[in-house]
Protein backbone atom coordinates (compact mmCIF):
# COMPACT_ATOMS: atom_id res chain seq x y z
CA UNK A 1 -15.55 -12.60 18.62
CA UNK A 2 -19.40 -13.24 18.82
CA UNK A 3 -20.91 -13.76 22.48
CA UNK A 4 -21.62 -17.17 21.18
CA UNK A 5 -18.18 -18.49 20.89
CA UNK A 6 -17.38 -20.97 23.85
CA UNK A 7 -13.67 -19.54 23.72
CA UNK A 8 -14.54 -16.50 25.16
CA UNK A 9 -12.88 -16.16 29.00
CA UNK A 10 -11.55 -19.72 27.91
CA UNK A 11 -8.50 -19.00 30.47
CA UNK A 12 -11.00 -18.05 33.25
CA UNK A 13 -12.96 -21.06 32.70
CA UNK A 14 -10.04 -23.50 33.17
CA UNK A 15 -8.74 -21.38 36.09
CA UNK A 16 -11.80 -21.01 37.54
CA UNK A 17 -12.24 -24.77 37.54
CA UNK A 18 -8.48 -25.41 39.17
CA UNK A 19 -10.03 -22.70 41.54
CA UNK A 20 -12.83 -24.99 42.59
CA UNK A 21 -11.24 -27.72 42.82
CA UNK A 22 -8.42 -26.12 45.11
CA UNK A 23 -11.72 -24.86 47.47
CA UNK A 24 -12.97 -28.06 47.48
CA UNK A 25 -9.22 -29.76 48.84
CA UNK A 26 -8.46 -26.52 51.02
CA UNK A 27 -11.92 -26.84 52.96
CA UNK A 28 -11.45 -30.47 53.59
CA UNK A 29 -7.42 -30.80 54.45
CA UNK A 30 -6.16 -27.74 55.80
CA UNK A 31 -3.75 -27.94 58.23
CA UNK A 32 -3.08 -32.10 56.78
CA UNK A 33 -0.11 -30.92 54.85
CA UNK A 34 3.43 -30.92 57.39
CA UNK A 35 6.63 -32.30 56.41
CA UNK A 36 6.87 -35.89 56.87
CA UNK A 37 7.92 -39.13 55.47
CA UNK A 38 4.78 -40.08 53.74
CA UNK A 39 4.50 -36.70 51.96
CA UNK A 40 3.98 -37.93 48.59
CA UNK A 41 1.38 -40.57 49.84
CA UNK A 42 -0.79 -37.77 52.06
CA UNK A 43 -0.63 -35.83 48.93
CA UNK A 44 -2.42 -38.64 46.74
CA UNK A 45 -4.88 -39.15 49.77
CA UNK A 46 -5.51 -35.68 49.89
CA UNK A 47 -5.74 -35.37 45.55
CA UNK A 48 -7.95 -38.51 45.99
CA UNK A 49 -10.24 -37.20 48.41
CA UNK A 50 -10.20 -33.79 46.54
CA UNK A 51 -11.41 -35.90 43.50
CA UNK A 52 -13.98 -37.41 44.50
CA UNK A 53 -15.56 -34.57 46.15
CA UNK A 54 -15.71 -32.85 42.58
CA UNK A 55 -16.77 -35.43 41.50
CA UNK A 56 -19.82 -36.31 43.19
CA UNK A 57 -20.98 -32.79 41.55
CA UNK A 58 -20.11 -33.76 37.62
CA UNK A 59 -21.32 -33.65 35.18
CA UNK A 60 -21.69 -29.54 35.12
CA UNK A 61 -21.69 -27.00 32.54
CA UNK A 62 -18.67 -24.55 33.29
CA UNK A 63 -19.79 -22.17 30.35
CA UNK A 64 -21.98 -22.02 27.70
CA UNK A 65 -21.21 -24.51 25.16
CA UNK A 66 -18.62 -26.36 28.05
CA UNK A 67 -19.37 -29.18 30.43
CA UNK A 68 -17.19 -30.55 32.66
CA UNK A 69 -17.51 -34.08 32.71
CA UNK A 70 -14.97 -35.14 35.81
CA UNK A 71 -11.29 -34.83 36.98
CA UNK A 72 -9.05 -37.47 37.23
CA UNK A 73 -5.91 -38.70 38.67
CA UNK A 74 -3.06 -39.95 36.22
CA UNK A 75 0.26 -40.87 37.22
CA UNK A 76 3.25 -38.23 38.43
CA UNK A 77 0.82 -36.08 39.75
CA UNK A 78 -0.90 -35.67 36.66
CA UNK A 79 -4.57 -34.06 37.41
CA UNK A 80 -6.24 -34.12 34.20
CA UNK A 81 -9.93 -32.29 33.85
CA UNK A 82 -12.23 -33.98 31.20
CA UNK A 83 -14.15 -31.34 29.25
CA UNK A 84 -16.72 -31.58 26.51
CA UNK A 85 -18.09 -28.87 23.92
CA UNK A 86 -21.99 -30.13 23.69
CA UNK A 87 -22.73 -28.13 20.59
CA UNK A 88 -19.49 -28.75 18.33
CA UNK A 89 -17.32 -31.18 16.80
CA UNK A 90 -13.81 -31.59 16.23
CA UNK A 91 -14.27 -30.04 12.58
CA UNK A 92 -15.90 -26.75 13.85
CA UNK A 93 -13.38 -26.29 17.01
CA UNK A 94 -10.02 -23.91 16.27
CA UNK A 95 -7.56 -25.60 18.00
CA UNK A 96 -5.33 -22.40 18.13
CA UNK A 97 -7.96 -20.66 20.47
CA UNK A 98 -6.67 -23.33 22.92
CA UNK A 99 -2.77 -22.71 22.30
CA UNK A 100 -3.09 -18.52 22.53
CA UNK A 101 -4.62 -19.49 26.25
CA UNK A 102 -1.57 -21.48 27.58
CA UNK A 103 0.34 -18.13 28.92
CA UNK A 104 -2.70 -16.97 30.76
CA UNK A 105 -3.43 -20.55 32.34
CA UNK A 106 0.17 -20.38 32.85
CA UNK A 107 0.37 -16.87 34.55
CA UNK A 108 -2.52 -17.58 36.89
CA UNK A 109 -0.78 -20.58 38.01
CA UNK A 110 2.43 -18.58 38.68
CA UNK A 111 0.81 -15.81 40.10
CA UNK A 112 -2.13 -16.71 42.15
CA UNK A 113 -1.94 -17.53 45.69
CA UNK A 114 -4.97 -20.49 45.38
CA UNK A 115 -2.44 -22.51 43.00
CA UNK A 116 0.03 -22.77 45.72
CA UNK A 117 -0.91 -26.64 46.60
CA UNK A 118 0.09 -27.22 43.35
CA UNK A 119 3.04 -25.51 42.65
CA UNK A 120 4.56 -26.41 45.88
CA UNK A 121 3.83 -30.51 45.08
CA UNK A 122 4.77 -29.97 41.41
CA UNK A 123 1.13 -30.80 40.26
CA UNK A 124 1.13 -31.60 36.30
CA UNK A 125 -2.38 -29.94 35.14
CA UNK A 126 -4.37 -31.49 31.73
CA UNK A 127 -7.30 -30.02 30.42
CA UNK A 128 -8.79 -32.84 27.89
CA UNK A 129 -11.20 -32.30 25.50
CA UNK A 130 -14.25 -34.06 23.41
CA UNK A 131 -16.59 -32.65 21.01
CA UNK A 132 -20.37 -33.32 21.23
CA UNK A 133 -20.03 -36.58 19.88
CA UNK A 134 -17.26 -37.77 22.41
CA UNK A 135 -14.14 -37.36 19.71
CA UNK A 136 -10.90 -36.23 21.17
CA UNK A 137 -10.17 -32.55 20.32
CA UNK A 138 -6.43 -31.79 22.14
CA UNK A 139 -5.25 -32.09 25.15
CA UNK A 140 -4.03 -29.03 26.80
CA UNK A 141 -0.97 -29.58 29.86
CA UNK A 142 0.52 -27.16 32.05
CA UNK A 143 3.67 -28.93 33.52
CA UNK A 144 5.73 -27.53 36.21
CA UNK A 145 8.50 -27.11 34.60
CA UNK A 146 6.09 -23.54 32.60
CA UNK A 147 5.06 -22.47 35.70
CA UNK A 148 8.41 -22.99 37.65
């Protein structure tokens, strides 16, 4: 592949950003997160809060070629990252790049210690992406269920 391609470390970039995003909630609700009856509402507090944190910093560029534009919250505890390639469109982009990286986002999530919040709360992750001109590329989700 040439140095150019925005694929390249494509699984580190999305893991990196569900990384940041899990600094960003641990530095602001640690020690928030007991048993009780309102579990599943402190958890879409706490996903709120996390939110707009990251938020307040978009829109970035995660790597060349990538911006992130924002995260979201979407039903079912659906987080879903909104991602744009600034120099392509939908006719240049291989969509089977993204499908090759699902068992390393997959892996990471299984594997590393930061992705605990969301493994043990059964977080649904999408990664959503737009071309330069704003078209919809492909959606990528990780659901519990692969990472279980």
């Amino acid at each position: 592949m040439d140095k150019n391609n925005p694929f390249i470390k494509f699984g580190q970039i999305l893991l990196g950003l569900v990384i940041i995003a899990l600094l960003v909630f641990a530095a602001s609700n640690i020690g928030k997160f007991g048993k009780t009856n309102n579990h599943d509402a402190e958890v879409n507090k706490t996903i709120t809060d996390m939110i707009k944190k990251y938020n307040d910093n978009a829109p970035f560029m995660i790597s060349e070629g990538i911006r992130f534009e924002n995260i979201t919250a979407l039903p079912n505890r659906i987080l879903q990252y909104n991602l744009s390639f600034i120099n392509m469109t939908v006719d240049e982009i291989n969509i089977n790049n993204f499908e090759s990286e699902i068992p390393v986002i997959i892996n990471q999530i299984r594997t590393n210690p930061d992705m605990e919040y969301f493994r043990k709360n059964k977080m649904s992750l999408q990664y959503s992406y737009k071309d330069k001109d704003g078209v919809f590329v492909t959606n990528i989700d990780i659901t519990p269920d692969m990472y279980e």
